[in-house]
C-alpha atoms as a PDB file:
ATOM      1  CA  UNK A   1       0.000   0.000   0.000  1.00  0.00           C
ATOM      2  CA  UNK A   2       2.721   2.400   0.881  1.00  0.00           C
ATOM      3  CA  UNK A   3       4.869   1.481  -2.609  1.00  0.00           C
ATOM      4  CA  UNK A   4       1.418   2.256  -3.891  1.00  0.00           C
ATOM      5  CA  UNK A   5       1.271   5.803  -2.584  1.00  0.00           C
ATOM      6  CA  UNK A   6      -2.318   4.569  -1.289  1.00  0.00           C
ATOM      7  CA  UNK A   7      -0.980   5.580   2.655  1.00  0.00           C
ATOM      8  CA  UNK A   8      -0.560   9.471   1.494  1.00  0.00           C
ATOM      9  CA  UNK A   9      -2.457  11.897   2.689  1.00  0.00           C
ATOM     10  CA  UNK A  10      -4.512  14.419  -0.303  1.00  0.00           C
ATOM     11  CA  UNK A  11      -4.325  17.780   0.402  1.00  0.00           C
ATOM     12  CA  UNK A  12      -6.114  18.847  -2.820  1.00  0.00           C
ATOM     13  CA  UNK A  13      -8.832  16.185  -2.570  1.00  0.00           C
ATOM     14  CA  UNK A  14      -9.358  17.456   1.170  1.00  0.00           C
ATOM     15  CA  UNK A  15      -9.717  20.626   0.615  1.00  0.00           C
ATOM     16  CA  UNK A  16     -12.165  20.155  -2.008  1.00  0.00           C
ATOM     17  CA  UNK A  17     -14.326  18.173   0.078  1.00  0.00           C
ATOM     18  CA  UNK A  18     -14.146  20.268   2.685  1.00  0.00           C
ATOM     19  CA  UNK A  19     -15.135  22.760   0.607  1.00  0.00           C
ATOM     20  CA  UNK A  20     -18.119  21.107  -1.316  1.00  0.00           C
ATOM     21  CA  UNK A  21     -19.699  19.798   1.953  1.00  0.00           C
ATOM     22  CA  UNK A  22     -19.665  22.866   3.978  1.00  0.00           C
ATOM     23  CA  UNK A  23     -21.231  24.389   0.143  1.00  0.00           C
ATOM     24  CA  UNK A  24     -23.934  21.502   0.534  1.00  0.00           C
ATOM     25  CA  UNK A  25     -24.464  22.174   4.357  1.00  0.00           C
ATOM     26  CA  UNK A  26     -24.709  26.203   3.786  1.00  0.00           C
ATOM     27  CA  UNK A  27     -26.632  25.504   0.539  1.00  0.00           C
ATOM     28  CA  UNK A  28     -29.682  23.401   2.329  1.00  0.00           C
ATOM     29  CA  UNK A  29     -30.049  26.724   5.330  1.00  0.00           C
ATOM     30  CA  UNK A  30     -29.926  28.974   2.625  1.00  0.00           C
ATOM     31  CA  UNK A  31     -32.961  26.913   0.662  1.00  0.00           C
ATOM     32  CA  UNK A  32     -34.875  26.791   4.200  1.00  0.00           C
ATOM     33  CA  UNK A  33     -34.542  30.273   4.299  1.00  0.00           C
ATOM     34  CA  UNK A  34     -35.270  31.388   0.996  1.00  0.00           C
ATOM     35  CA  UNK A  35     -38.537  28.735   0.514  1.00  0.00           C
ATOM     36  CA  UNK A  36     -39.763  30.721   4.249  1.00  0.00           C
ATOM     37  CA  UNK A  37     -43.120  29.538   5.230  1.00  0.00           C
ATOM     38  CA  UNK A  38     -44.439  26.632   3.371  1.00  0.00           C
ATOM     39  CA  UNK A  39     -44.857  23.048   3.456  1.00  0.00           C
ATOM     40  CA  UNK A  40     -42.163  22.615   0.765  1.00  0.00           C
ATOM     41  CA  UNK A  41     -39.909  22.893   3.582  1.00  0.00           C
ATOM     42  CA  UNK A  42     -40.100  19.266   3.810  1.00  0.00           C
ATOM     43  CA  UNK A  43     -38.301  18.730   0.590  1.00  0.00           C
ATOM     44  CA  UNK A  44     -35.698  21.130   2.530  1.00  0.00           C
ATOM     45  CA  UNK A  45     -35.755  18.541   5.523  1.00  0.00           C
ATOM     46  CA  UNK A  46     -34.497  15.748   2.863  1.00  0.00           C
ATOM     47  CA  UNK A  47     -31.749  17.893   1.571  1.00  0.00           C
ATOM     48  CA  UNK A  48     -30.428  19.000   5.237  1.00  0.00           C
ATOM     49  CA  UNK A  49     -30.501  15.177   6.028  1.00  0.00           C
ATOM     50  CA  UNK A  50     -27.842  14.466   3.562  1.00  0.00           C
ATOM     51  CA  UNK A  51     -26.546  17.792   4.018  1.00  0.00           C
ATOM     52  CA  UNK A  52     -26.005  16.443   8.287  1.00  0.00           C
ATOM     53  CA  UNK A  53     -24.755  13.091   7.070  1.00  0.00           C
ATOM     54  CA  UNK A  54     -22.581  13.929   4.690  1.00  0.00           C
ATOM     55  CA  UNK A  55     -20.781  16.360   7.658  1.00  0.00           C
ATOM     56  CA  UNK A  56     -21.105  13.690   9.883  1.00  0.00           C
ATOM     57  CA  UNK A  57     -18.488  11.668   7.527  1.00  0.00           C
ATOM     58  CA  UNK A  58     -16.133  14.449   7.258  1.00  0.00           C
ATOM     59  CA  UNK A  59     -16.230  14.201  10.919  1.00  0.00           C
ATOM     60  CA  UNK A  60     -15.494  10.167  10.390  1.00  0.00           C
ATOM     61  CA  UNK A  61     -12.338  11.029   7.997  1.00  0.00           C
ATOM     62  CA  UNK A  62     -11.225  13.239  10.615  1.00  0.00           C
ATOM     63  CA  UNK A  63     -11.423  11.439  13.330  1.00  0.00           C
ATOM     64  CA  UNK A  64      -8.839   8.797  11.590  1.00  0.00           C
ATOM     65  CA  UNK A  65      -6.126  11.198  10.562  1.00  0.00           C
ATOM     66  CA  UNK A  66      -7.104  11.017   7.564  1.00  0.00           C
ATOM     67  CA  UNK A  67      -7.674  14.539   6.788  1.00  0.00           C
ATOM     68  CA  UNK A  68      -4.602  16.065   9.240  1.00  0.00           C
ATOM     69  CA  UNK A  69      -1.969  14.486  10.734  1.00  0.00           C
ATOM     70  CA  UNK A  70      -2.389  16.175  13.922  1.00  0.00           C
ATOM     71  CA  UNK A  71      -4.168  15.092  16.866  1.00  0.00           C
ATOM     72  CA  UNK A  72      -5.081  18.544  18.030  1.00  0.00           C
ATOM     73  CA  UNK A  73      -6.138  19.677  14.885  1.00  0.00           C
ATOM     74  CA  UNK A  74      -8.251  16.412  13.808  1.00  0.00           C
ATOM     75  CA  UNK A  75      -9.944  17.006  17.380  1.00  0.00           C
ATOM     76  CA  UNK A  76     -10.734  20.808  16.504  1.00  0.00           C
ATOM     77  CA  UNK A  77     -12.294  20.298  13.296  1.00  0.00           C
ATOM     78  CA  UNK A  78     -14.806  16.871  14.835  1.00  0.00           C
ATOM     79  CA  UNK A  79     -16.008  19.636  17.134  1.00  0.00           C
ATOM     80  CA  UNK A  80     -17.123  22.007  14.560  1.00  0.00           C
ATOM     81  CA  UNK A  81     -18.283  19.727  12.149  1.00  0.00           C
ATOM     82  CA  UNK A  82     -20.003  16.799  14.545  1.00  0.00           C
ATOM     83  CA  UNK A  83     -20.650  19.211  17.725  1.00  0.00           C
ATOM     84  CA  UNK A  84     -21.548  22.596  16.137  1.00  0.00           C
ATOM     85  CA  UNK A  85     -22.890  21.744  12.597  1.00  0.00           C
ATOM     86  CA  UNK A  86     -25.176  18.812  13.651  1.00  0.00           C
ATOM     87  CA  UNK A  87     -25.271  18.368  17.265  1.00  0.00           C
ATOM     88  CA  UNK A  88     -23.143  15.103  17.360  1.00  0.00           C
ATOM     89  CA  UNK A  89     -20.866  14.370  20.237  1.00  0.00           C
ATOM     90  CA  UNK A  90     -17.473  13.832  18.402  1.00  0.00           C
ATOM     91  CA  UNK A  91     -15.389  13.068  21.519  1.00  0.00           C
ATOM     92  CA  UNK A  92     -17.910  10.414  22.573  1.00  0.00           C
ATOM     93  CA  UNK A  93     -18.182   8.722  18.750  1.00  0.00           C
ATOM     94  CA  UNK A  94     -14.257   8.846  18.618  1.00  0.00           C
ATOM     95  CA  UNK A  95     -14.133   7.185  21.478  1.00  0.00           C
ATOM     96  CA  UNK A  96     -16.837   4.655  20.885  1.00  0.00           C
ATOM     97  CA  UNK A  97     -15.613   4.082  17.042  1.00  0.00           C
ATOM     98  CA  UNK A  98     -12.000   3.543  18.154  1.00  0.00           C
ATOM     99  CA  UNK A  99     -13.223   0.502  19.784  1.00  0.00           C
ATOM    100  CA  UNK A 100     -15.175  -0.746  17.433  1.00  0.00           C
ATOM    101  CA  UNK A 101     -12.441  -0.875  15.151  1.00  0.00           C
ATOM    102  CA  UNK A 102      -9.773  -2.477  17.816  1.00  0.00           C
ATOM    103  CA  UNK A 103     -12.502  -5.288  18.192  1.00  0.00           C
ATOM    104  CA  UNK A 104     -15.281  -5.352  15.206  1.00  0.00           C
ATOM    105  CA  UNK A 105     -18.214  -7.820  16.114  1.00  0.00           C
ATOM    106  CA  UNK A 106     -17.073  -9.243  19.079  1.00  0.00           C
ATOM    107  CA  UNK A 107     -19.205  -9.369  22.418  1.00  0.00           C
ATOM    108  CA  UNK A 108     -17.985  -7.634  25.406  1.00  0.00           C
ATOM    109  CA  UNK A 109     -15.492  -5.529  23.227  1.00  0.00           C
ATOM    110  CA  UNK A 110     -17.144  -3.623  20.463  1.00  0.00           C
ATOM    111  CA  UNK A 111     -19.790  -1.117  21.464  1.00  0.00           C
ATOM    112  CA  UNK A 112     -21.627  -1.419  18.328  1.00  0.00           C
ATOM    113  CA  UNK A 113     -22.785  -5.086  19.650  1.00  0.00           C
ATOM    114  CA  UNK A 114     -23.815  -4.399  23.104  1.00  0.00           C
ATOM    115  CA  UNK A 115     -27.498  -4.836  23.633  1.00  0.00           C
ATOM    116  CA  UNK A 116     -29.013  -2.037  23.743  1.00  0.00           C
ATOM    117  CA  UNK A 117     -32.557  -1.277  21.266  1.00  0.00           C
ATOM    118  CA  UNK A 118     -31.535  -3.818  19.017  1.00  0.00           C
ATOM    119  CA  UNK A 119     -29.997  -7.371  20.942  1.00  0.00           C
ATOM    120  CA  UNK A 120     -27.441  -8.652  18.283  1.00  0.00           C
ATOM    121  CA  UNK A 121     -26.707 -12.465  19.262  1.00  0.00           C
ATOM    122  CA  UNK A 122     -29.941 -15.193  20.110  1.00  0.00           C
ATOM    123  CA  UNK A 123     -28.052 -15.116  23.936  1.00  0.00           C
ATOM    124  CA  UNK A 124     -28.675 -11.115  24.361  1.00  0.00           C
ATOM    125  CA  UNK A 125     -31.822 -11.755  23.137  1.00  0.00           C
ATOM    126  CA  UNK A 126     -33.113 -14.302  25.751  1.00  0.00           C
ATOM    127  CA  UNK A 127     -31.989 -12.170  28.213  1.00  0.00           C
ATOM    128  CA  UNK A 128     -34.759  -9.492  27.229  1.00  0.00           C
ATOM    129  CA  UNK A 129     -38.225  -8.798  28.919  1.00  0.00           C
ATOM    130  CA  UNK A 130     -41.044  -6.545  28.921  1.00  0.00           C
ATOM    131  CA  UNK A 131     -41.221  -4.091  25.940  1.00  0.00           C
ATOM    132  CA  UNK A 132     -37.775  -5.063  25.322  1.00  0.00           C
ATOM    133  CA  UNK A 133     -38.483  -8.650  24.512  1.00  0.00           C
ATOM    134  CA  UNK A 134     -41.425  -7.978  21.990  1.00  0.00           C
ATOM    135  CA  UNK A 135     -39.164  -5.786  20.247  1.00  0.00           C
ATOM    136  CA  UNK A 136     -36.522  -7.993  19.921  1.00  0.00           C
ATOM    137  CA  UNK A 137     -38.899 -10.815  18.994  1.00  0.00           C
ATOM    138  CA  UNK A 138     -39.506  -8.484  15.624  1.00  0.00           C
ATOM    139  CA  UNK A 139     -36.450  -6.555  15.436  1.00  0.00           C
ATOM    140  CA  UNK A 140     -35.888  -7.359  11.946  1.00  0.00           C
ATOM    141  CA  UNK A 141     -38.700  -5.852  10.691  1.00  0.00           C
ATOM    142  CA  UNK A 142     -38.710  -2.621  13.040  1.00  0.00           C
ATOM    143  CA  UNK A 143     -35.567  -1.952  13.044  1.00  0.00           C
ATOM    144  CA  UNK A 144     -35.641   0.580   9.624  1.00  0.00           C
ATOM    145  CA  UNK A 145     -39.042   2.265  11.692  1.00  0.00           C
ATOM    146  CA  UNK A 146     -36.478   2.512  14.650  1.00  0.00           C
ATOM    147  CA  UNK A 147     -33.498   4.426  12.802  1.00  0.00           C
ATOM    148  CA  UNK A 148     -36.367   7.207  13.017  1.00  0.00           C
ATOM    149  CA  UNK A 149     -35.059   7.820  16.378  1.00  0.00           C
ATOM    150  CA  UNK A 150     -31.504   7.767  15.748  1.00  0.00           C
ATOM    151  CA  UNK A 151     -30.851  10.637  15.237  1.00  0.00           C
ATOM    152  CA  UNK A 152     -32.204  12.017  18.465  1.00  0.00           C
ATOM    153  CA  UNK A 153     -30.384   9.037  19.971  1.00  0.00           C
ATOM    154  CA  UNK A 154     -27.205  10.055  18.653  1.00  0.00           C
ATOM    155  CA  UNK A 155     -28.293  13.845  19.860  1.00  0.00           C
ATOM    156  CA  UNK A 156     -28.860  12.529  23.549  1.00  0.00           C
ATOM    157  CA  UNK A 157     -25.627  10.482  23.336  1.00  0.00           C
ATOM    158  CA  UNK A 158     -23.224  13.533  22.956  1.00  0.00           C
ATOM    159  CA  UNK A 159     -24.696  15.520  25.611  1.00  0.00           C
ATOM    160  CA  UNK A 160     -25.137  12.438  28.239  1.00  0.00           C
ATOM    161  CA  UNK A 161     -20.796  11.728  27.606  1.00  0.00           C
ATOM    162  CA  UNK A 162     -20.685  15.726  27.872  1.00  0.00           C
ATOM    163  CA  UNK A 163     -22.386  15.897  31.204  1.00  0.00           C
ATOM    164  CA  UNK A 164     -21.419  12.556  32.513  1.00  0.00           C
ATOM    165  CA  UNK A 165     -17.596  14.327  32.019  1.00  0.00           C
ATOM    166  CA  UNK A 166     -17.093  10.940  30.126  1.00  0.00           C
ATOM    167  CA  UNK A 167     -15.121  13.031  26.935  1.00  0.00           C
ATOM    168  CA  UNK A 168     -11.847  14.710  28.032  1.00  0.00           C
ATOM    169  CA  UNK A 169     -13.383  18.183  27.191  1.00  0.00           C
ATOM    170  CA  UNK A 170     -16.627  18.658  28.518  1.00  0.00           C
ATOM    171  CA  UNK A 171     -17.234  21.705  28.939  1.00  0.00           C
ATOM    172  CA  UNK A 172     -16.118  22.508  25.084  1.00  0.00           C
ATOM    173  CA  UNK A 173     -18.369  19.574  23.951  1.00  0.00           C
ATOM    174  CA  UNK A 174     -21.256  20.151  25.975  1.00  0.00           C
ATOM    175  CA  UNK A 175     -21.444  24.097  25.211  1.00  0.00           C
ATOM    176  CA  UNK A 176     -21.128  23.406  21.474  1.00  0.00           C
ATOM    177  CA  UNK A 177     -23.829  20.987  21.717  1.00  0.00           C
ATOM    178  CA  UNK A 178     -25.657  23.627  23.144  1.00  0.00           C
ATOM    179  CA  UNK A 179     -25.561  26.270  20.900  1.00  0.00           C
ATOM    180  CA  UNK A 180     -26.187  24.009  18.060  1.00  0.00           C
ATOM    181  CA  UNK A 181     -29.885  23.067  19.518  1.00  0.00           C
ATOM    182  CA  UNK A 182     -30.345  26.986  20.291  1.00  0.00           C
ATOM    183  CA  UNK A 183     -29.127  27.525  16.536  1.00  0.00           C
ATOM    184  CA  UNK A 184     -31.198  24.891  15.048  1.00  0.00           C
ATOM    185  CA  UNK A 185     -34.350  25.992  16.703  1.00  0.00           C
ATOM    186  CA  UNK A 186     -34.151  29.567  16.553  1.00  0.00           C
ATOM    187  CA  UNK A 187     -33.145  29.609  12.549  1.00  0.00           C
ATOM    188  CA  UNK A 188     -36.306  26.974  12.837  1.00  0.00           C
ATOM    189  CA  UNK A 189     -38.770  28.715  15.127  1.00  0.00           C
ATOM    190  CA  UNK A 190     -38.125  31.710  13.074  1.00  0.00           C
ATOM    191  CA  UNK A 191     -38.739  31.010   9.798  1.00  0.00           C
ATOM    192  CA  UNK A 192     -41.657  28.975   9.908  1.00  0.00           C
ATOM    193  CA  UNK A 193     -44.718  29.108  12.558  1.00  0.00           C
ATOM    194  CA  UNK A 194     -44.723  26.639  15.155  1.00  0.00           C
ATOM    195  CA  UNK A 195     -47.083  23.327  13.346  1.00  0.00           C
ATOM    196  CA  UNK A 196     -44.832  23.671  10.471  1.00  0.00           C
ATOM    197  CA  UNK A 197     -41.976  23.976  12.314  1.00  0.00           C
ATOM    198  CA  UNK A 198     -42.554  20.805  14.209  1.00  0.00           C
ATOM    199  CA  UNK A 199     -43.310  18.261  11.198  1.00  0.00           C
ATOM    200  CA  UNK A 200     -39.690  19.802   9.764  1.00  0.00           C
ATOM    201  CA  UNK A 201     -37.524  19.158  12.623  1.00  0.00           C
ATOM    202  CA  UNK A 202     -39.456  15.485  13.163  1.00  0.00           C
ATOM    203  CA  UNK A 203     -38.814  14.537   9.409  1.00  0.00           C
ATOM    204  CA  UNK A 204     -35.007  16.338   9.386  1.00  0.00           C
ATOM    205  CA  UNK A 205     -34.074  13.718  12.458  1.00  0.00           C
ATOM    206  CA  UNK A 206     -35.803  11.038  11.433  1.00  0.00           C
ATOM    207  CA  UNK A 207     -34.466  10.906   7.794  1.00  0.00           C
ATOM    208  CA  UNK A 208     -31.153  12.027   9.440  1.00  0.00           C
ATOM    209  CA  UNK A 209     -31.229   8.854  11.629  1.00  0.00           C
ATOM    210  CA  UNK A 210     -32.469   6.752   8.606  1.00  0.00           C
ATOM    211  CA  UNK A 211     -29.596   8.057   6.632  1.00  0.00           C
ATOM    212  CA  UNK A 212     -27.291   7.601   8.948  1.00  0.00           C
ATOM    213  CA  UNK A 213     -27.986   4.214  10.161  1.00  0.00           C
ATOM    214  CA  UNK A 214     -28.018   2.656   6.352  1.00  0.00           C
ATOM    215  CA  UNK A 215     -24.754   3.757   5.747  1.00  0.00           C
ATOM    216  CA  UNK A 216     -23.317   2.305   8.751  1.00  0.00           C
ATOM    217  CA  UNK A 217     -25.696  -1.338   8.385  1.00  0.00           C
ATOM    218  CA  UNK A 218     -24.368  -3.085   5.495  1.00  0.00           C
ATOM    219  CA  UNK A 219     -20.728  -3.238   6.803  1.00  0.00           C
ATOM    220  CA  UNK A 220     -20.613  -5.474   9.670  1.00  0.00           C
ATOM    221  CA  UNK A 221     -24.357  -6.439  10.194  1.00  0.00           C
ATOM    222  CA  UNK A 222     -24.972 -10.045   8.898  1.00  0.00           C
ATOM    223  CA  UNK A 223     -21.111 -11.027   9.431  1.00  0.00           C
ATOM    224  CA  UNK A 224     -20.234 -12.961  11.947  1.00  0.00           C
ATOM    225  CA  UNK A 225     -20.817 -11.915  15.729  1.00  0.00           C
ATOM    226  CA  UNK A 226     -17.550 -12.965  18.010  1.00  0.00           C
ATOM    227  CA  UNK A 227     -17.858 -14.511  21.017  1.00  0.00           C
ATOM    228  CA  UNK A 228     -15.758 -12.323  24.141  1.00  0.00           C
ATOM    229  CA  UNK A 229     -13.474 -15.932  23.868  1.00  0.00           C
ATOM    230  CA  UNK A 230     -12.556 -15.724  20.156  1.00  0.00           C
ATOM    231  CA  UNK A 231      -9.210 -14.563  19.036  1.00  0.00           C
ATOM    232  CA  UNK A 232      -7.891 -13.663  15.543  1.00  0.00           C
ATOM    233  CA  UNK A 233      -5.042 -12.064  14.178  1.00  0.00           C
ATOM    234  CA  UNK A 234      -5.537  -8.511  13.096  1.00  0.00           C
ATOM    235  CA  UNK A 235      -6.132  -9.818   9.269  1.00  0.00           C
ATOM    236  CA  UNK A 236      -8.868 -12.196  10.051  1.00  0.00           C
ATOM    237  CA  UNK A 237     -10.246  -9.950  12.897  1.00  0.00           C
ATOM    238  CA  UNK A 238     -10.937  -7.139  10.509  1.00  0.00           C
ATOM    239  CA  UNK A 239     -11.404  -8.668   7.242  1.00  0.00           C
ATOM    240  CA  UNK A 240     -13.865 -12.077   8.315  1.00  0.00           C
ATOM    241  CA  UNK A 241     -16.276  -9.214  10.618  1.00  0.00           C
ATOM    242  CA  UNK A 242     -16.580  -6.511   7.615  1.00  0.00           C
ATOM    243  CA  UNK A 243     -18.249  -6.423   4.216  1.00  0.00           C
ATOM    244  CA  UNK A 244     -17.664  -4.397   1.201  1.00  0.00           C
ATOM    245  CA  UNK A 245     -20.555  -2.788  -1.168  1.00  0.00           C
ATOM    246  CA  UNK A 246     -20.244  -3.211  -4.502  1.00  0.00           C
ATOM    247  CA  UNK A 247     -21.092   0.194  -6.442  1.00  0.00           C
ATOM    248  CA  UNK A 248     -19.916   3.105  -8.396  1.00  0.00           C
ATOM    249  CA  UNK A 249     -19.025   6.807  -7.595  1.00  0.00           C
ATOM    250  CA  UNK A 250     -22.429   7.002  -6.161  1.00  0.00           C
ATOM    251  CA  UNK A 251     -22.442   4.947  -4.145  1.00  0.00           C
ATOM    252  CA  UNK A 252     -19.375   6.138  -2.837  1.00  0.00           C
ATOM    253  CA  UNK A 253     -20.530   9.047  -2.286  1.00  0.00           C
ATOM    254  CA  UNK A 254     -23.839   8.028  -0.942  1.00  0.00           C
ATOM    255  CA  UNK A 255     -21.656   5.998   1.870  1.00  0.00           C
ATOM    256  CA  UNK A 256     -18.968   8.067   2.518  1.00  0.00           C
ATOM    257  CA  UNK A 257     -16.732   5.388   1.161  1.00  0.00           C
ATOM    258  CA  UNK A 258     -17.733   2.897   3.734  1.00  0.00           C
ATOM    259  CA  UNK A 259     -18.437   0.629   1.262  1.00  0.00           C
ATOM    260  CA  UNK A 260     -15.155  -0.136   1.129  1.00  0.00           C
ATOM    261  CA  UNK A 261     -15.311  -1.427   4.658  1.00  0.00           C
ATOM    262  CA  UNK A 262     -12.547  -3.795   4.899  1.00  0.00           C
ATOM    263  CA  UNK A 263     -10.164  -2.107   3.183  1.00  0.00           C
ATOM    264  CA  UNK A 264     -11.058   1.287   5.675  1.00  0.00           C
ATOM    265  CA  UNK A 265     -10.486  -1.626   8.815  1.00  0.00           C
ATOM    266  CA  UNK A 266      -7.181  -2.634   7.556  1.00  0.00           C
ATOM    267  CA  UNK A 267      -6.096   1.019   6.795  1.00  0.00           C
ATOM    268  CA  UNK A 268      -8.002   3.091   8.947  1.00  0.00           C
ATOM    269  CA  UNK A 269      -5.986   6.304   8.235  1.00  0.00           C
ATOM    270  CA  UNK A 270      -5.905   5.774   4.317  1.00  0.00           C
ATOM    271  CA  UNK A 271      -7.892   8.561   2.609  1.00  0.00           C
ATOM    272  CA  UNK A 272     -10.949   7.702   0.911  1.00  0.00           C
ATOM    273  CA  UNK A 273     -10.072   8.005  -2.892  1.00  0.00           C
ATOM    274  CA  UNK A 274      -7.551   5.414  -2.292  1.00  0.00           C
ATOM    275  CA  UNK A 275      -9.475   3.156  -1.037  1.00  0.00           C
ATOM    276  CA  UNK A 276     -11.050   2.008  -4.469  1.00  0.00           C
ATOM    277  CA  UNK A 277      -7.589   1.417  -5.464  1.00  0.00           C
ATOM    278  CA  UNK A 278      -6.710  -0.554  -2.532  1.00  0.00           C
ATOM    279  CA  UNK A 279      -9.977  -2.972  -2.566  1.00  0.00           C
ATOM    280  CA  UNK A 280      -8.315  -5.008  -5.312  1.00  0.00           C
ATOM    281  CA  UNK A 281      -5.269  -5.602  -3.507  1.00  0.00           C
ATOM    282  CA  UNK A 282      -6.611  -6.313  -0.535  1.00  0.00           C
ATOM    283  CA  UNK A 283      -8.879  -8.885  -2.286  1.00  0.00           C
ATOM    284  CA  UNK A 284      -5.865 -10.675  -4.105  1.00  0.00           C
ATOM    285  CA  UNK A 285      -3.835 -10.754  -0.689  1.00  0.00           C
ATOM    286  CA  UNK A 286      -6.941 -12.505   1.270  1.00  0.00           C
ATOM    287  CA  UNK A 287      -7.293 -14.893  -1.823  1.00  0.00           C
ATOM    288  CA  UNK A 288      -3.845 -15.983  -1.781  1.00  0.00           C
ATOM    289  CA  UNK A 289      -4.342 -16.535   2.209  1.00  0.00           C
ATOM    290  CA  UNK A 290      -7.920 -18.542   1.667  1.00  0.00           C
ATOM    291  CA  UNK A 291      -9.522 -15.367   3.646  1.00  0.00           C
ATOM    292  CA  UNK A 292     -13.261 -15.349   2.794  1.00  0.00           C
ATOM    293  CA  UNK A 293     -13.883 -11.745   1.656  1.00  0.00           C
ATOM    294  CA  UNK A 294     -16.990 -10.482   1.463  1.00  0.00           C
ATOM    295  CA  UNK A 295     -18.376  -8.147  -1.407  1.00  0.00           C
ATOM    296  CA  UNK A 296     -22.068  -7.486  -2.036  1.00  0.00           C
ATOM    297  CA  UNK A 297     -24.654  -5.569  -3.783  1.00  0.00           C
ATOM    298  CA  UNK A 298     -26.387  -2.923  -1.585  1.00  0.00           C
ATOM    299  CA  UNK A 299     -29.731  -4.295  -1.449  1.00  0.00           C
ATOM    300  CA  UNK A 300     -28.608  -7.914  -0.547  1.00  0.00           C
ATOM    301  CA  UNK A 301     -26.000  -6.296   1.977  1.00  0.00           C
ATOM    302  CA  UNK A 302     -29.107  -4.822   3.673  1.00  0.00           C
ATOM    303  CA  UNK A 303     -31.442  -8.137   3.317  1.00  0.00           C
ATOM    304  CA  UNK A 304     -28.289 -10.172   4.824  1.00  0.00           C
ATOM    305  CA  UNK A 305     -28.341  -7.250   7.622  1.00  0.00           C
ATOM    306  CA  UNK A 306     -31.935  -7.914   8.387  1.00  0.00           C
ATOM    307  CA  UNK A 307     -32.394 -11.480   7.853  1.00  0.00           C
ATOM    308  CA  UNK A 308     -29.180 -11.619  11.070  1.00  0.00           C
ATOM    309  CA  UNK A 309     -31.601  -9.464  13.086  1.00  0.00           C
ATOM    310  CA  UNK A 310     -34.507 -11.497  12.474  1.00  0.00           C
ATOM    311  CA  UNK A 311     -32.757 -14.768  13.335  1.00  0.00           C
ATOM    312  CA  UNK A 312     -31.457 -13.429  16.250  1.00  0.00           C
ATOM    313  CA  UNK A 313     -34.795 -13.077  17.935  1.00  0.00           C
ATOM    314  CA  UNK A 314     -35.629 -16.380  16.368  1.00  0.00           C
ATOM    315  CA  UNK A 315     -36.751 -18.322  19.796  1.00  0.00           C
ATOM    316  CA  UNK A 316     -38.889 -15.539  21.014  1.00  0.00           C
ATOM    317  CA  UNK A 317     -41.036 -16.278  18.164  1.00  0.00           C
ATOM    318  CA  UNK A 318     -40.931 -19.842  18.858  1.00  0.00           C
END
């Protein structure tokens, strides 16, 4: 990869998507406040949900080094673009996503498999009750109505690690939290009178959280779930947990380049354009090693996703 020049960081590509997201981001207030009171505003709620997401995968890049080299400065520009621009807790999803990637998929370890609204193995799910356990009983078919909420789950999360002093600047994180909300609403609450108001901040967040949550689904949902026991080597440990998405520059786009997710767990740090290159190396290398490598279309990455949810609450519905 290095020999390749694939390990380089791209000042030119950076700064032009830097540049064309914070144009997108500015782009979608400017519509809301231009289109002023009407119900088209809810076409403006679709294009600031992309508009959030596509910031909140700047502040992914970031957060890797994959924009700067320096700590400080990585950690300066996830606060304005995940704390300030859309109200997302960077110190606490740095934390969290660091280890997720030290331990993808594996119980006890990685964050993004402890039970929590969704139970991700058939033993979390027996140990459910109440509401809990009917929704895990059907969590493969609820869980796309559920991403409706993440986005106010993801809200809730930043300022919970802010005021639990669980991020190692609280005080920063939890004011710029802060003056996001107070921002959003009173740019909101201006604008538009208060029924109209309401119906565009509940579709923003929800389609936000919908967004958000099927970019981040078809890389490791459906692959195997590791027990707290198992141990790999790095290679198998990233590679036999993740799953690529075949696609195009859309679909690049679309995901932020997560669809290259095993190439992204191997090289964490490698900027996204290279990433296409790398995927074919990467493939060859696991081939020559007998290394199953996944690669899949995006609706059957999403039906594999579901269908591992559904089977998971498989004996409640016995």
């Amino acid at each position: 990869m290095a020999a390749a020049g694939l390990l380089r960081r791209r000042g030119g590509y950076q700064l032009l998507r830097l540049g064309s997201v914070a144009a997108l981001y500015a782009a979608g207030w400017l519509v809301f406040v231009l289109v002023g009171d009407s119900w088209w505003q809810l076409a403006t709620a679709a294009l600031l949900a992309v508009a959030f997401t596509q910031v909140g995968f700047v502040g992914h890049e970031v957060a890797h080094r994959q924009v700067v080299a320096s700590r400080r400065r990585a950690e300066r520009i996830g606060l304005v673009a995940g704390n300030l621009l859309i109200g997302l807790g960077h110190g606490w999803w740095a934390d969290k996503h660091t280890r997720h990637h030290a331990h993808p998929n594996q119980v006890g370890a990685d964050p993004d498999v402890a039970p929590g609204a969704v139970r991700w193995t058939p033993e979390q799910a027996a140990a459910t009750g109440g509401v809990q356990r009917f929704v895990t009983r059907w969590q493969g078919v609820l869980f796309l109505p559920m991403l409706t909420l993440e986005g106010l789950n993801l809200h809730v999360a930043g300022f919970r690690s802010a005021f639990g002093r669980r991020v190692r600047r609280p005080v920063l994180e939890g004011s710029l939290l802060a003056a996001h909300v107070v921002a959003y609403l009173s740019v909101v609450c201006t604008v538009l009178p208060p029924g109209t108001a309401i119906a565009f901040v509940a579709l923003h967040q929800a389609l936000f959280g919908v967004y958000m949550g099927l970019s981040f689904a078809p890389n490791h949902k459906g692959m195997p779930v590791l027990g707290p026991d198992v141990r790999l080597d790095f290679l198998r440990r990233q590679v036999l947990t993740s799953r690529n998405v075949r696609g195009g520059p859309v679909t690049d786009w679309l995901l932020g380049g997560l669809n290259y997710q095993i190439e992204h767990h191997l090289f964490p740090s490698m900027p996204r354009p290279a990433l296409r290159r790398a995927q074919p190396i990467v493939a060859a290398y696991c081939a020559e090693r007998g290394i199953d490598y996944e690669c899949e279309s995006l609706p059957r990455s999403y039906a594999r996703a579901l269908r591992a949810l559904h089977d998971a609450g498989r004996e409640l519905r016995a």
